[in-house]
Protein backbone atom coordinates (compact mmCIF):
# COMPACT_ATOMS: atom_id res chain seq x y z
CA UNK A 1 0.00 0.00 0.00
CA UNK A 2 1.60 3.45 -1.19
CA UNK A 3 1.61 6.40 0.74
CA UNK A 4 -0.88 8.00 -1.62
CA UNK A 5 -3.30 5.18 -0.82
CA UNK A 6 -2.40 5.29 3.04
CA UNK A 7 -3.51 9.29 2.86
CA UNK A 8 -6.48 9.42 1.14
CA UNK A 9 -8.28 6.63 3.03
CA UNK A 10 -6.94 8.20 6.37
CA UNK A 11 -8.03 11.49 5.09
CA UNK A 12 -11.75 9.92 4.09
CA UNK A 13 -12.37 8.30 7.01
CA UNK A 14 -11.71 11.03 9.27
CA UNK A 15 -14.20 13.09 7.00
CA UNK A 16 -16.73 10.12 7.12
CA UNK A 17 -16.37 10.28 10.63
CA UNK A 18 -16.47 13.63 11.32
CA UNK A 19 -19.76 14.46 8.56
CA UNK A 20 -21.94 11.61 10.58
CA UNK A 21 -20.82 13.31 13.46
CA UNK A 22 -22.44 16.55 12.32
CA UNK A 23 -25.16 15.33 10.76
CA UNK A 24 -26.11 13.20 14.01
CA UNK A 25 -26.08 17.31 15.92
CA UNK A 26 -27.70 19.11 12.74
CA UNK A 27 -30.45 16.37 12.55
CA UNK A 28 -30.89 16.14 16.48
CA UNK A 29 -33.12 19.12 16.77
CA UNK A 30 -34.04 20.18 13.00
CA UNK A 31 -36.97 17.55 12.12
CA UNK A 32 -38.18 18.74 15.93
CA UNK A 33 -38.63 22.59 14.35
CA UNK A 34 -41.98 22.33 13.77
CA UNK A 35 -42.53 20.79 17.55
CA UNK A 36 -40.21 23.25 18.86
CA UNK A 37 -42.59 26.59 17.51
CA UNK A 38 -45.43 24.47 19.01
CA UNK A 39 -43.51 25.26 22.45
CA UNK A 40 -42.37 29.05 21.38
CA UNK A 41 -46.51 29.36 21.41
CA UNK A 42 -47.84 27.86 18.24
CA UNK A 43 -50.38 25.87 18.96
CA UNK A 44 -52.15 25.68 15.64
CA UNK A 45 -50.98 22.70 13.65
CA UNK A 46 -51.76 24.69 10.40
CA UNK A 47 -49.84 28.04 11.47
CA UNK A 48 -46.78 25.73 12.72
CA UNK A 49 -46.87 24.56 9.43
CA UNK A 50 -46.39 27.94 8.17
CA UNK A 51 -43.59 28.69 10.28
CA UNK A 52 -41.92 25.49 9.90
CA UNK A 53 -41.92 26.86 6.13
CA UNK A 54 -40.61 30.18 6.98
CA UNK A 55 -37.53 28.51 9.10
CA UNK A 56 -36.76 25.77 5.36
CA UNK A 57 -37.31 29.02 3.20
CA UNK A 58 -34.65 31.11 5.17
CA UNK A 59 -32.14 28.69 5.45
CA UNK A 60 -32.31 27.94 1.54
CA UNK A 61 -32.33 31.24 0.87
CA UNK A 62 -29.36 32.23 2.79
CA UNK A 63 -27.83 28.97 1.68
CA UNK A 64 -28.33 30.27 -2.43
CA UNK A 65 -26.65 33.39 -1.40
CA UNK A 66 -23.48 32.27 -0.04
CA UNK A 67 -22.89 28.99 -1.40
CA UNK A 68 -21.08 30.38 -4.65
CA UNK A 69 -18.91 32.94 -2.33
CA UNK A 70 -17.99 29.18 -0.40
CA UNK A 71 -17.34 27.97 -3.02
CA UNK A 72 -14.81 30.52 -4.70
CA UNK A 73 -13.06 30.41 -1.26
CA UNK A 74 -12.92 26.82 -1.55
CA UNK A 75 -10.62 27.11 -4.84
CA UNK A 76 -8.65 30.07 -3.23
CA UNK A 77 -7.71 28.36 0.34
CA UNK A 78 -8.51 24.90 0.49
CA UNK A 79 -11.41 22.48 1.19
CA UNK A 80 -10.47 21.86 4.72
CA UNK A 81 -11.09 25.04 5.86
CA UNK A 82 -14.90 25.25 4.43
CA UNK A 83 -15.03 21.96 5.87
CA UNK A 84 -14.15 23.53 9.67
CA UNK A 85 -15.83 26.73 8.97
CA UNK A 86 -19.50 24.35 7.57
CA UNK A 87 -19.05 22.97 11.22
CA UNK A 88 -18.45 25.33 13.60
CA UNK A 89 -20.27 27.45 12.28
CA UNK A 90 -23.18 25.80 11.96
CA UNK A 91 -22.80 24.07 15.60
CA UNK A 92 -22.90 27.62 17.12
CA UNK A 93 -26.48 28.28 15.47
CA UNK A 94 -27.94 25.30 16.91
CA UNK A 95 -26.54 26.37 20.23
CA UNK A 96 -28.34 29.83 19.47
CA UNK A 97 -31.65 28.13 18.56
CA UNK A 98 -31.47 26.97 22.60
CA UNK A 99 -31.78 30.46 23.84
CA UNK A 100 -34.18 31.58 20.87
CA UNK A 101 -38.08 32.90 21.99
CA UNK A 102 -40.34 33.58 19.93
CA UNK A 103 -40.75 31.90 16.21
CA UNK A 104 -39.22 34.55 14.78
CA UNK A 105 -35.89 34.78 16.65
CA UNK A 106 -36.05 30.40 15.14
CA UNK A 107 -36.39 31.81 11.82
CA UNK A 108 -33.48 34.44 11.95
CA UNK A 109 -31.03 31.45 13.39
CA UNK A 110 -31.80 29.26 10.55
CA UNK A 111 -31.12 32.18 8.59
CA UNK A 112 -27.76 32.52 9.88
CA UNK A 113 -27.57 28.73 9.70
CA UNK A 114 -27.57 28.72 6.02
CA UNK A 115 -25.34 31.36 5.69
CA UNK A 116 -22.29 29.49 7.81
CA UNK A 117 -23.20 25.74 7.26
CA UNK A 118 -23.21 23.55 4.10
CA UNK A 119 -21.10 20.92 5.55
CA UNK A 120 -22.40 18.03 2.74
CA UNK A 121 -21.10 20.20 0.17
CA UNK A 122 -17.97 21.34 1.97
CA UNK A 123 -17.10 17.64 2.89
CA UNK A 124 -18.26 16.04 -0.71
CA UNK A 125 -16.25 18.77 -2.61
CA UNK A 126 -12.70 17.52 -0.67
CA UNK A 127 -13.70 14.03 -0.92
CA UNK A 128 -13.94 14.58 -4.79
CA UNK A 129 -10.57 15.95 -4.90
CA UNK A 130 -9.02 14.15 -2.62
CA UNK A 131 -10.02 10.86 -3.44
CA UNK A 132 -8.17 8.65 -6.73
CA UNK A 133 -10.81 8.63 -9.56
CA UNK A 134 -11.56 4.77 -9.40
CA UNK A 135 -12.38 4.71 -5.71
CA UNK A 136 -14.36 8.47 -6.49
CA UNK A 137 -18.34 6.37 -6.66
CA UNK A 138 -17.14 4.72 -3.92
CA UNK A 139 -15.70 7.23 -1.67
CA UNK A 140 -18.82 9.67 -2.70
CA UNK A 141 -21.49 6.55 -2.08
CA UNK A 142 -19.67 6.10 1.28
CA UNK A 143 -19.88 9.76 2.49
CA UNK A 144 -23.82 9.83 1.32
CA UNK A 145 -24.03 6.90 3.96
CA UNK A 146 -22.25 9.08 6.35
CA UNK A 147 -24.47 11.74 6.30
CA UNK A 148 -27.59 9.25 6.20
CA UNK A 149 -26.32 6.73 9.50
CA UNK A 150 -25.08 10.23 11.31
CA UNK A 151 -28.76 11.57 10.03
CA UNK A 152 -30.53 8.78 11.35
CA UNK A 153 -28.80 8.23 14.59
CA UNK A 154 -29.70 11.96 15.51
CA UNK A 155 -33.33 11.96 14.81
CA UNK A 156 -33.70 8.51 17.07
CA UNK A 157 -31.47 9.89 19.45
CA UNK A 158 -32.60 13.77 19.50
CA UNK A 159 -36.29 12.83 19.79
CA UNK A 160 -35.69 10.59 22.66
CA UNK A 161 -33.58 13.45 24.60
CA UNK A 162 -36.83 15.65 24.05
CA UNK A 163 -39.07 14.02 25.62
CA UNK A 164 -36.22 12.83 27.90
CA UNK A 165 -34.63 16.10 28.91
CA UNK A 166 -36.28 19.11 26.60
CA UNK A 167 -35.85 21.19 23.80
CA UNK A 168 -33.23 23.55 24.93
CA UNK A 169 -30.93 20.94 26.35
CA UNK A 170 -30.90 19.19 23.64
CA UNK A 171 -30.32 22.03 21.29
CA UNK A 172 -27.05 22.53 23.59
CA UNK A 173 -25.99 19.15 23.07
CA UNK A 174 -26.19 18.53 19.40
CA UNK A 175 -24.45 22.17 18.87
CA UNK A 176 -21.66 20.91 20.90
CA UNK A 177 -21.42 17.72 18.70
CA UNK A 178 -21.32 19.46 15.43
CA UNK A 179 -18.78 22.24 17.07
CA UNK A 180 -16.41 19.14 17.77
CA UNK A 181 -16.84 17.22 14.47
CA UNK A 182 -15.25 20.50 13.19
CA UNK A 183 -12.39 21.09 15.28
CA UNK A 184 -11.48 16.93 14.56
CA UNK A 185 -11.23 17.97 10.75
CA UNK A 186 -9.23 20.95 11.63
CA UNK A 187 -6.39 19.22 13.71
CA UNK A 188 -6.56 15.25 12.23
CA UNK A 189 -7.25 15.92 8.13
CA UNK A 190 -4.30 16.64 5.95
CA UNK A 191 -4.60 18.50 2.92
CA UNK A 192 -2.09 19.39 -0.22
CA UNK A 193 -3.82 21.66 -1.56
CA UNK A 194 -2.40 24.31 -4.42
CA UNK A 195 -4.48 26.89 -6.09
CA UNK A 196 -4.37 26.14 -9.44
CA UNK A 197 -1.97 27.98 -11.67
CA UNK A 198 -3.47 30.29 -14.40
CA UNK A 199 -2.14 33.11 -16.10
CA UNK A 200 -3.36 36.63 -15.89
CA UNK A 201 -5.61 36.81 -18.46
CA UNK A 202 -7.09 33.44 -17.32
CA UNK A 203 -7.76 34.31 -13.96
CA UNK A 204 -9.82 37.54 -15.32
CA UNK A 205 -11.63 35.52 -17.57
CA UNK A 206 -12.72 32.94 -15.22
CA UNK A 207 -13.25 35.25 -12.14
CA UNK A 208 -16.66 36.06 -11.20
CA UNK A 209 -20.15 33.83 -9.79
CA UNK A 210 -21.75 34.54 -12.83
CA UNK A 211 -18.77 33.60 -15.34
CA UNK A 212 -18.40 30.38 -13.19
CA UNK A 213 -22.04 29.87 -13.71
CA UNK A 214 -22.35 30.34 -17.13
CA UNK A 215 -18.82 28.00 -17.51
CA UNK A 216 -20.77 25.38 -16.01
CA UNK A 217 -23.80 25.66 -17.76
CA UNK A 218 -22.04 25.12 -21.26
CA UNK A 219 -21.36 21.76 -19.79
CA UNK A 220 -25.08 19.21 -20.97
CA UNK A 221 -24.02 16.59 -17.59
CA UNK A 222 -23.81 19.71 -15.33
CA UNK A 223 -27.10 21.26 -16.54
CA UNK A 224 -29.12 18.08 -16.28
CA UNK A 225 -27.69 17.56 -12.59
CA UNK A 226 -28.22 21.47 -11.42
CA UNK A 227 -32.11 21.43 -12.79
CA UNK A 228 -32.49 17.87 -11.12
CA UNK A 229 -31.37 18.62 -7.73
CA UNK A 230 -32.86 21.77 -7.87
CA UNK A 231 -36.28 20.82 -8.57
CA UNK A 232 -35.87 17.46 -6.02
CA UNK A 233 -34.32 20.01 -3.23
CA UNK A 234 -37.83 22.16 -4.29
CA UNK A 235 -40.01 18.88 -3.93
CA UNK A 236 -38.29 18.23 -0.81
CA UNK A 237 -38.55 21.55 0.54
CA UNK A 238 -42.61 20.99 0.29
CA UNK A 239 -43.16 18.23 2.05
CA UNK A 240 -40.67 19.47 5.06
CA UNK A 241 -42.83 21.45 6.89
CA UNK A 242 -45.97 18.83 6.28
CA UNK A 243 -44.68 15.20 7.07
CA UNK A 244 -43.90 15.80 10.99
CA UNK A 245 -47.49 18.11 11.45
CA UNK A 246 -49.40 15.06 9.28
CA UNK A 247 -47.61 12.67 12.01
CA UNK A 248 -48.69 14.84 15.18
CA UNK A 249 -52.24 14.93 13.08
CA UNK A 250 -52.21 10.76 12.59
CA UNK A 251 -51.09 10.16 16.35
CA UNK A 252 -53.63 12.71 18.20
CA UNK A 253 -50.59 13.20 20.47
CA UNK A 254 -48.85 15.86 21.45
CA UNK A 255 -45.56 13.91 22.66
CA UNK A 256 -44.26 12.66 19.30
CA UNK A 257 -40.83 13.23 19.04
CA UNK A 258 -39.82 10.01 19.89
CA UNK A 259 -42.34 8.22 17.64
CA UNK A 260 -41.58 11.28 14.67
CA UNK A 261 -37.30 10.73 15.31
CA UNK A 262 -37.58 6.42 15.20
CA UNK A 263 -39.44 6.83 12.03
CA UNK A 264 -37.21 10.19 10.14
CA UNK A 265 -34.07 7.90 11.80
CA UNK A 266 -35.32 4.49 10.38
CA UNK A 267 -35.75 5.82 6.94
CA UNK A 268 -32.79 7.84 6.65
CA UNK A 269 -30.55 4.28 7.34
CA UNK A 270 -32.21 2.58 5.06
CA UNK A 271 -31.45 4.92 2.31
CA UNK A 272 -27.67 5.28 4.04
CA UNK A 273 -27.25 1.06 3.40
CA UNK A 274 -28.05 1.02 0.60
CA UNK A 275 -26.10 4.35 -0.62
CA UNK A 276 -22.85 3.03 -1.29
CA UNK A 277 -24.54 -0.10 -3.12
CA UNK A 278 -26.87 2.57 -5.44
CA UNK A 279 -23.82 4.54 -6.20
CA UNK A 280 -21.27 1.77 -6.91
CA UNK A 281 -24.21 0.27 -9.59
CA UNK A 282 -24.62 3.38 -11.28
CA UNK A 283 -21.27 2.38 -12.78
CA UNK A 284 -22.74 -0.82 -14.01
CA UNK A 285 -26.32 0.38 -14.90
CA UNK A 286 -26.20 3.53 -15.94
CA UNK A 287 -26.64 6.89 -14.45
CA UNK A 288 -29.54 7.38 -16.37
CA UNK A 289 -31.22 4.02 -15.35
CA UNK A 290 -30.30 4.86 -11.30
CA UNK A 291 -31.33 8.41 -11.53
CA UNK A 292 -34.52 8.20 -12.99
CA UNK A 293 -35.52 5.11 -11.11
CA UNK A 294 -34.82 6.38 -7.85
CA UNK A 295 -37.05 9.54 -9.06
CA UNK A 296 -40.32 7.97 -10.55
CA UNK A 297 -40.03 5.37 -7.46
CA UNK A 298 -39.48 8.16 -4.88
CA UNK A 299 -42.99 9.70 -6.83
CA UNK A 300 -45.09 6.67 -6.35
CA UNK A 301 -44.66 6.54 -2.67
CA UNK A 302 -45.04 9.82 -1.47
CA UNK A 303 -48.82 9.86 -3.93
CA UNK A 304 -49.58 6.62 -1.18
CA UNK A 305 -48.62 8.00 1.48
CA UNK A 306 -51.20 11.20 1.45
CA UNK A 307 -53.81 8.20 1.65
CA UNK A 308 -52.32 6.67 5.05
CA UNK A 309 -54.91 6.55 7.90
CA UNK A 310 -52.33 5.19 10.51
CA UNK A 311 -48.55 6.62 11.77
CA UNK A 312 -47.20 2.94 10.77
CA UNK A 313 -48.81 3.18 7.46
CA UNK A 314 -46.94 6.24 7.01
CA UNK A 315 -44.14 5.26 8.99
CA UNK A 316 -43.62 2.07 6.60
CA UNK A 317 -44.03 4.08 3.22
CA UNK A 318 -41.58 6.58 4.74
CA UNK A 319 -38.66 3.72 5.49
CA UNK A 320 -39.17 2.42 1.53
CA UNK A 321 -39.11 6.50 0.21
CA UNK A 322 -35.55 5.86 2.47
CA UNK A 323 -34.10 4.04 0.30
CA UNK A 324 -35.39 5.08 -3.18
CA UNK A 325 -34.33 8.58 -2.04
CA UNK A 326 -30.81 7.31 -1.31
CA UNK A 327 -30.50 6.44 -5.44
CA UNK A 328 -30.55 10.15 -6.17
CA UNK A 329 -27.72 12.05 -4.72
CA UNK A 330 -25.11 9.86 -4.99
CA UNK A 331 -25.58 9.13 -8.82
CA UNK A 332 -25.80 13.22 -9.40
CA UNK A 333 -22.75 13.46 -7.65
CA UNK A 334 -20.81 11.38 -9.76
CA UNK A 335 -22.10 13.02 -12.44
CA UNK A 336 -21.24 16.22 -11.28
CA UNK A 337 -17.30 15.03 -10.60
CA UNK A 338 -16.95 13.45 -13.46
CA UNK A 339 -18.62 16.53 -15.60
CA UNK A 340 -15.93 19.14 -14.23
CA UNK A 341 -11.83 19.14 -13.70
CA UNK A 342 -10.83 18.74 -9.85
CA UNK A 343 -9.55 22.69 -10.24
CA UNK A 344 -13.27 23.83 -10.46
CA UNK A 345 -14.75 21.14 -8.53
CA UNK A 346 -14.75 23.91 -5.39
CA UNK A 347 -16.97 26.52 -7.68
CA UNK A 348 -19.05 23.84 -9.55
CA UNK A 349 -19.85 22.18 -6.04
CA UNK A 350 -20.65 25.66 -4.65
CA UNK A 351 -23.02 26.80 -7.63
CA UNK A 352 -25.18 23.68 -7.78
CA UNK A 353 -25.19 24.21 -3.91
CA UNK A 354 -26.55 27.80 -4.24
CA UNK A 355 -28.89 26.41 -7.07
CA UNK A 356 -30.52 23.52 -4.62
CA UNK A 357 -30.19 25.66 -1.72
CA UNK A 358 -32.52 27.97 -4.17
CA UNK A 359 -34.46 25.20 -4.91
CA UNK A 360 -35.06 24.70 -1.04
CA UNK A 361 -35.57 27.93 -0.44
CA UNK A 362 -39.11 28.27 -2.21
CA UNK A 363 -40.42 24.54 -1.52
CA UNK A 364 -41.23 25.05 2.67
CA UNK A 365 -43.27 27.90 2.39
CA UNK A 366 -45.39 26.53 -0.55
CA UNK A 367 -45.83 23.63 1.42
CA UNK A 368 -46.93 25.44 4.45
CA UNK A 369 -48.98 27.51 2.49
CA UNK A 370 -50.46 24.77 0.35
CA UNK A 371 -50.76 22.77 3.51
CA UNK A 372 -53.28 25.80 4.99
CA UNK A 373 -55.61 26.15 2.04
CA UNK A 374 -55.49 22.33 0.49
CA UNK A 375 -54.99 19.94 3.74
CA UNK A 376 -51.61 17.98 4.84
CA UNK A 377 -53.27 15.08 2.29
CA UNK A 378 -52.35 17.87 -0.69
CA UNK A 379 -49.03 18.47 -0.04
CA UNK A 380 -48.22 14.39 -0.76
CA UNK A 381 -49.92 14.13 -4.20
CA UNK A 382 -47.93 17.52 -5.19
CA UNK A 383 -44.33 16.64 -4.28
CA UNK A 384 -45.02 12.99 -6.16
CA UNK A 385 -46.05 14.76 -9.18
CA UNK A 386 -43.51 17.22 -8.92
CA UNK A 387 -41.03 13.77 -8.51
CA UNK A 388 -42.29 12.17 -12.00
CA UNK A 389 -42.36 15.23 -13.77
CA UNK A 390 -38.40 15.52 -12.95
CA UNK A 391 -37.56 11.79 -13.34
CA UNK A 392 -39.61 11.92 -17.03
CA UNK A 393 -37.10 14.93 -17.91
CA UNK A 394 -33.96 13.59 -16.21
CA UNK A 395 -34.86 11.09 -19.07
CA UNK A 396 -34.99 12.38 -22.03
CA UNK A 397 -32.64 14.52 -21.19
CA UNK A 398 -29.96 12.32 -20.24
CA UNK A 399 -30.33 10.30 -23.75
CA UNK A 400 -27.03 8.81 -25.01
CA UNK A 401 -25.01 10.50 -22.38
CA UNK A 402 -24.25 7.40 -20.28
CA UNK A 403 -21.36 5.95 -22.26
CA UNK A 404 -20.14 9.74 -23.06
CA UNK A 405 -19.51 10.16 -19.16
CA UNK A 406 -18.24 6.67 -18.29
CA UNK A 407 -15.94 7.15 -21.26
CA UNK A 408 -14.50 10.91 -20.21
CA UNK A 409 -11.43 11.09 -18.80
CA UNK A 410 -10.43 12.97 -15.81
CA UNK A 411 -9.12 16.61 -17.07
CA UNK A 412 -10.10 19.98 -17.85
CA UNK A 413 -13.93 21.15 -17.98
CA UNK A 414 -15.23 19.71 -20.89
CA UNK A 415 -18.44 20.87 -23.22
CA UNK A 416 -20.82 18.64 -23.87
């Protein structure tokens, strides 16, 4: 085993580590939001809705906004340090959220949450450099599994603490976990990192969000990846706000944390299994076959589950969405990786995060909104049409560009 080899697995393990570390704080108290504005005085399961969709929309939004500036920085300094900053950063907003009281003071920390986190991006964009180009599905399957299993693991464990110990303490406790997932990337992951050499002229041409954007937008796998996550991360963003209220609604309880977290946690390690298996096959099936499968089944089970009568009918159908959810973001971010040179993989990353963080942004306050006027019910049959309509496209769209990606080599940005 070379010294390369010996690096980069050291390096990615760390980072696997570390991300289900701070997913396990992040998701400890944020499916508990729209329980949490229940206790800042919200008592209306429709207007808790609403704000639940107010807290998704502001953290999207300020996600869209700084993503790209991330993501320059991430070219310019390093990927470690976006890594540390993703962290720490967003580990001190969930200790704010503790000592937040009122709704809207919830909704100006999330705010301030999307402007310092983005750890999954931050973390996939040094994996993706770091990481030798045959072990690249792997390594990117394995760190979607990290962020599932550390996902998973916090909603069991933060809705137990609720109803164990409270809101606020728990708030403290998952900030402090995310705060020291951080500081283990800062002192234990290694980095060689070298800003890419480019002459004068090339570093005017190429400077700039917008001439990034546009760069990447030339490229066909890049634009059929941005428009899919974006309108999944807008489908997603809709049902946010609507599947823990439906739950509360289903289990005419009040005290449903623990039943809400064993069901978000169950699901989310289903879909983390099976991760690194649905990424490794896109390499034998296709992107196009994974992708698109992964979207139309994802559509068919959120249409049944606006027709469940029961929280284990909906629990059930929300463990299988799991794991056709987990087909979807590992095969786009091969995609992506393989569509752009490792030099640009910092601004690529950080544009399709501001695009889905844009995406995100919009979908909670529709679906709090829709959720007022049409019923919780509503909200299910939208985001599964909204699902096929984007697996029909990813499609057609994708025609004959399987064998042109698994043929590319690594290199410079390439049109397509």
């Amino acid at each position: 085993m070379s010294a390369v080899q010996i690096s980069w697995k050291r390096n990615f393990y760390i980072l696997w580590i570390a991300q289900a570390a701070a997913l396990l704080g992040f998701q400890s108290v944020q499916p508990f939001l729209p329980y949490y504005v229940q206790e800042l005085g919200v008592k209306d399961l429709s207007e808790a809705a609403v704000w639940a969709g107010y807290m998704g929309t502001a953290s999207g939004l300020a996600m869209a906004l700084s993503a790209p500036f991330w993501g320059v920085m991430a070219d310019r300094f390093g990927r470690r340090p976006m890594v540390v900053r993703a962290m720490i950063g967003g580990g001190l907003t969930v200790l704010l959220m503790a000592y937040t009281r009122t709704p809207f003071e919830l909704v100006l920390a999330r705010f301030l949450q999307g402007l310092l986190a983005g750890s999954v991006t931050a973390c996939i964009t040094l994996v993706s450099t770091s990481t030798p180009r045959a072990h690249l599905g792997f390594a990117l399957g394995m760190m979607q599994s990290a962020m599932m299993v550390g996902a998973a693991v916090g909603m069991m464990g933060g809705g137990a603490l609720i109803d164990g110990i409270g809101y606020r303490d728990t708030f403290l406790i998952a900030g402090v976990v995310v705060v020291l997932a951080g500081l283990s990337v800062q002192i234990w992951v290694r980095e060689n990192f070298e800003p890419a050499a480019r002459s004068k002229g090339e570093r005017k041409r190429k400077s700039g969000v917008v001439a990034d954007a546009r760069a990447f937008l030339r490229l066909k796998p890049f634009r059929i990846v941005l428009v899919c996550l974006m309108l999944t991360q807008f489908a997603f963003g809709v049902i946010m706000p609507v599947t823990p209220l439906f739950l509360q609604e289903l289990a005419q309880t009040d005290d449903i944390a623990s039943i809400a977290g064993f069901i978000f946690s169950v699901s989310m390690l289903a879909g983390g299994l099976l991760s690194v298996v649905l990424g490794t096959l896109s390499d034998r099936f296709g992107a196009k076959r994974m992708l698109t499968g992964g979207l139309l089944a994802t559509a068919a089970l959120y249409a049944v589950q606006g027709f469940s009568t029961t929280v284990l009918m909906l629990g059930t159908l929300q463990v299988i969405a799991g794991i056709t959810k987990g087909a979807i973001r590992p095969v786009a971010n091969v995609l992506l990786t393989q569509s752009v040179s490792e030099d640009d993989r910092g601004k690529a990353f950080g544009v399709m995060a501001s695009a889905t963080a844009l995406g995100w942004a919009v979908g909670p306050a529709f679906g709090g909104y829709l959720s007022v006027h049409w019923g919780f019910r509503s909200v299910f049959g939208v985001t599964a049409l909204l699902f096929a309509l984007v697996g029909v496209w990813v499609w057609r769209a994708m025609r004959g560009l399987d064998g042109q990606i698994a043929a590319a080599p690594a290199g410079p940005v390439r049109n397509a």
